[in-house]
Every structure is written in C-alpha cells, then in structure tokens.
Protein backbone atom coordinates (compact mmCIF):
# COMPACT_ATOMS: atom_id res chain seq x y z
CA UNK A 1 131.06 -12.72 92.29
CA UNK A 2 130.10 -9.25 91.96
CA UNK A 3 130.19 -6.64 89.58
CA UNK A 4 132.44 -4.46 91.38
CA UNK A 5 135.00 -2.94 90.29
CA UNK A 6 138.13 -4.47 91.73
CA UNK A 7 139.96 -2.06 93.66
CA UNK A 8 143.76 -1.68 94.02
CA UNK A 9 146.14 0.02 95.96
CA UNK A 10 149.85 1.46 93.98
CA UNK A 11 152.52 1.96 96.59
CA UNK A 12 154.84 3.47 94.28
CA UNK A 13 157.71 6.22 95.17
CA UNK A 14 158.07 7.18 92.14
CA UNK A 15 156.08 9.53 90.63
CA UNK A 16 155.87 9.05 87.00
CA UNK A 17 155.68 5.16 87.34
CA UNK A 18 153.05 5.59 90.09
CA UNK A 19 150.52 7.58 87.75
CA UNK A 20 151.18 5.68 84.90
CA UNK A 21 150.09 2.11 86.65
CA UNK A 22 147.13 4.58 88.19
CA UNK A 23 146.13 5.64 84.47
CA UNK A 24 146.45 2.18 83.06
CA UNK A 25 144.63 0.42 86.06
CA UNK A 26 141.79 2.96 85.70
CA UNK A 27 141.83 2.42 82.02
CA UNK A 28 140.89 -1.26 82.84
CA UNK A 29 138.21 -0.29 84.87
CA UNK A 30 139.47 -0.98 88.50
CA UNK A 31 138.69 1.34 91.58
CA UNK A 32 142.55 3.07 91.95
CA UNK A 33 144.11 4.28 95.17
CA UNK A 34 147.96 5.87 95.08
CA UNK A 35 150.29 6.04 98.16
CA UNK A 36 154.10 7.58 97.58
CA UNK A 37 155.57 5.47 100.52
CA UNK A 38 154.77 2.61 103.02
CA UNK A 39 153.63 4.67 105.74
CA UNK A 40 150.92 6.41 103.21
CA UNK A 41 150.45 3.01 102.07
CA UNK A 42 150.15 1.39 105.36
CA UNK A 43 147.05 4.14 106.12
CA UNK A 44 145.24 4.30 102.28
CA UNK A 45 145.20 0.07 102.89
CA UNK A 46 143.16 0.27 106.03
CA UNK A 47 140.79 2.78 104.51
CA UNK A 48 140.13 1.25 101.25
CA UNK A 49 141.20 -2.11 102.59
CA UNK A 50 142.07 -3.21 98.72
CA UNK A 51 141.54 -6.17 96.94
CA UNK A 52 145.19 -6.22 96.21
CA UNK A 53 148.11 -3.89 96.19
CA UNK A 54 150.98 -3.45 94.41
CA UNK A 55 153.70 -2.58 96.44
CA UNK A 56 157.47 -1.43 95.75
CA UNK A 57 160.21 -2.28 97.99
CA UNK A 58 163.01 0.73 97.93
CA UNK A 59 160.89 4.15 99.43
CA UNK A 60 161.32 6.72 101.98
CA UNK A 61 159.99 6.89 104.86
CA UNK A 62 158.63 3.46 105.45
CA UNK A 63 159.97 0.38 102.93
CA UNK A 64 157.75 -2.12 101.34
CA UNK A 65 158.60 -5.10 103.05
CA UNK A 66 158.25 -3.28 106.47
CA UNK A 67 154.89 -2.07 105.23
CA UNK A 68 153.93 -5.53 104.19
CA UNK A 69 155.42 -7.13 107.70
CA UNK A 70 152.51 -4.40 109.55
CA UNK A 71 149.82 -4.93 106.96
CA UNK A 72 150.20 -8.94 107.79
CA UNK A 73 149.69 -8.37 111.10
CA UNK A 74 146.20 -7.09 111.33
CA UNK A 75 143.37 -9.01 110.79
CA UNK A 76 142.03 -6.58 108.23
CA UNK A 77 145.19 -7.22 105.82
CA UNK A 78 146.18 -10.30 106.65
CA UNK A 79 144.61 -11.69 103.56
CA UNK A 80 144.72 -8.43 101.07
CA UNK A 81 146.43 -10.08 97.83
CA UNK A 82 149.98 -8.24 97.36
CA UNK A 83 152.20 -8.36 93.72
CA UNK A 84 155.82 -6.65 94.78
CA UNK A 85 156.33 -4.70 91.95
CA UNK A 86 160.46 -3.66 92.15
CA UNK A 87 163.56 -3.34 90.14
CA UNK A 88 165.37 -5.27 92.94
CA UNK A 89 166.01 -8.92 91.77
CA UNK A 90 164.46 -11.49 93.92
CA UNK A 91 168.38 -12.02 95.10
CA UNK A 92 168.71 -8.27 96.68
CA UNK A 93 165.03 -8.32 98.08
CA UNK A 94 164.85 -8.39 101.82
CA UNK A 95 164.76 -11.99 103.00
CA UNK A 96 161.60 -11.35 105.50
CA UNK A 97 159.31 -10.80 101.89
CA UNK A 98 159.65 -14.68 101.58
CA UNK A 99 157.44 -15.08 105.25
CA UNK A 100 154.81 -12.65 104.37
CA UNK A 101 152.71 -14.25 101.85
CA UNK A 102 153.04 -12.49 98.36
CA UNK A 103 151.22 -13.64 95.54
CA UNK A 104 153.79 -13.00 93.17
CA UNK A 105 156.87 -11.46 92.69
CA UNK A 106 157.54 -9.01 89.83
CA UNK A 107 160.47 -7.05 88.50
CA UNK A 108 159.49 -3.64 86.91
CA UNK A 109 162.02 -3.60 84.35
CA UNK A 110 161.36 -6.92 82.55
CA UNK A 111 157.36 -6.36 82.56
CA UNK A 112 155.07 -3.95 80.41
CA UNK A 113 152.32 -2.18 82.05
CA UNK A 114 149.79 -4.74 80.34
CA UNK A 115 152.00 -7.83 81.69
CA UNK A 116 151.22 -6.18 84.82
CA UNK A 117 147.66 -5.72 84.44
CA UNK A 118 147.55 -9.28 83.04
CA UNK A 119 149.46 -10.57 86.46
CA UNK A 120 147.03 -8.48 88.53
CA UNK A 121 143.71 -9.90 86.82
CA UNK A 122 145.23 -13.07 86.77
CA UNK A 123 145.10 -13.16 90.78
CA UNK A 124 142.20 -11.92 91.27
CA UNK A 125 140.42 -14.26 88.78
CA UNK A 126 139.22 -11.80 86.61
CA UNK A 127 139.05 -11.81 82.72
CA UNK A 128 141.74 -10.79 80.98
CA UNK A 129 140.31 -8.15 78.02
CA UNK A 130 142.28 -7.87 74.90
C-alpha cells in the first residue's frame, strides 16, 4: 500500500452538504473531487477515476443510480468503490441500485459527517484517526 492520499469523488446536488463532506474529507487528508449532478459526476469519475465515490440518488440532470448503471459499465469504473449517500430510505431507492455493486448503503440524515468518514475509511482499509 502506498502513501497516497486516497482520493474521492462527492456527487452531491446540494450545495452546502456537498462542500461540507469536501471540507471534512480534505480535513482527513484525502485527494477531493466535487460534481453537482450525475452527468458532472459521470465525467470528474473518468478523469480522476476515484478510489471511491460518494454518490446521492435524487439530482438534476442525470440521477445517481443512472450514473452508477453507466459508471458499471466501463471497464475503468467497474470496480471504483461507491457509498450511496441519500435521504431516501433503502425502501424508496430505485430497485436497479441493488444490481450495481455498492459497498454500502447510507442515509444522510441518521449519519454525522465523521460516521461518514469512518464508513469511507472503513472500505478502503484505511486507519481510522481519532
């Protein structure tokens, strides 16, 4: 394993939520990229091509789960690690999410930014600092 920093890309509509997971993933010393909807998303993940994104479902122009269903079929993302990170309820997400390998599943509302963080570090293997 290296000593790179682990890089991440935050598909996030929303613009205060999106800078503050930017801010607190930079804080923790990993490489940030930002995208404002699945289409952006879909483009910043084959430039960067991420260690792992973290991906909403509800945006304009191009969903999460649609984004996901073209990242999954390239070679270059089929194995990019993704955390949905939603206030939909794992009954309301779109059924298709359960065939495109996520690693987990995670509902905004009932997670801290540090939960987060600790989810994210979690699945990539990396320590956990306190």
């Amino acid at each position: 394993m290296t000593d790179k920093a682990p890089t991440i890309l935050i598909v996030e509509d929303d613009r205060a939520i999106r800078e503050l997971y930017v801010l607190k993933f930079q804080l923790e010393g990993f490489t940030v990229h930002a995208a404002e909807d699945g289409q952006q998303g879909l483009e910043k993940a084959k430039d960067v091509q991420p260690d792992l994104i973290l991906l909403d479902i509800m945006m304009p122009v191009m969903k999460g789960d649609e984004m996901l269903a073209l990242l999954r079929g390239e070679d270059w993302g089929s194995s990019i690690r993704v955390v949905i990170l939603t206030n939909l309820s794992k009954d309301e997400a779109p059924q298709s999410l359960r065939f495109l390998h996520v690693d987990r599943y995670v509902v905004k509302a009932h997670h801290t930014p540090k939960q987060i963080i600790d989810i994210v570090n979690e699945i990539l293997g990396r320590p956990t600092v306190r």
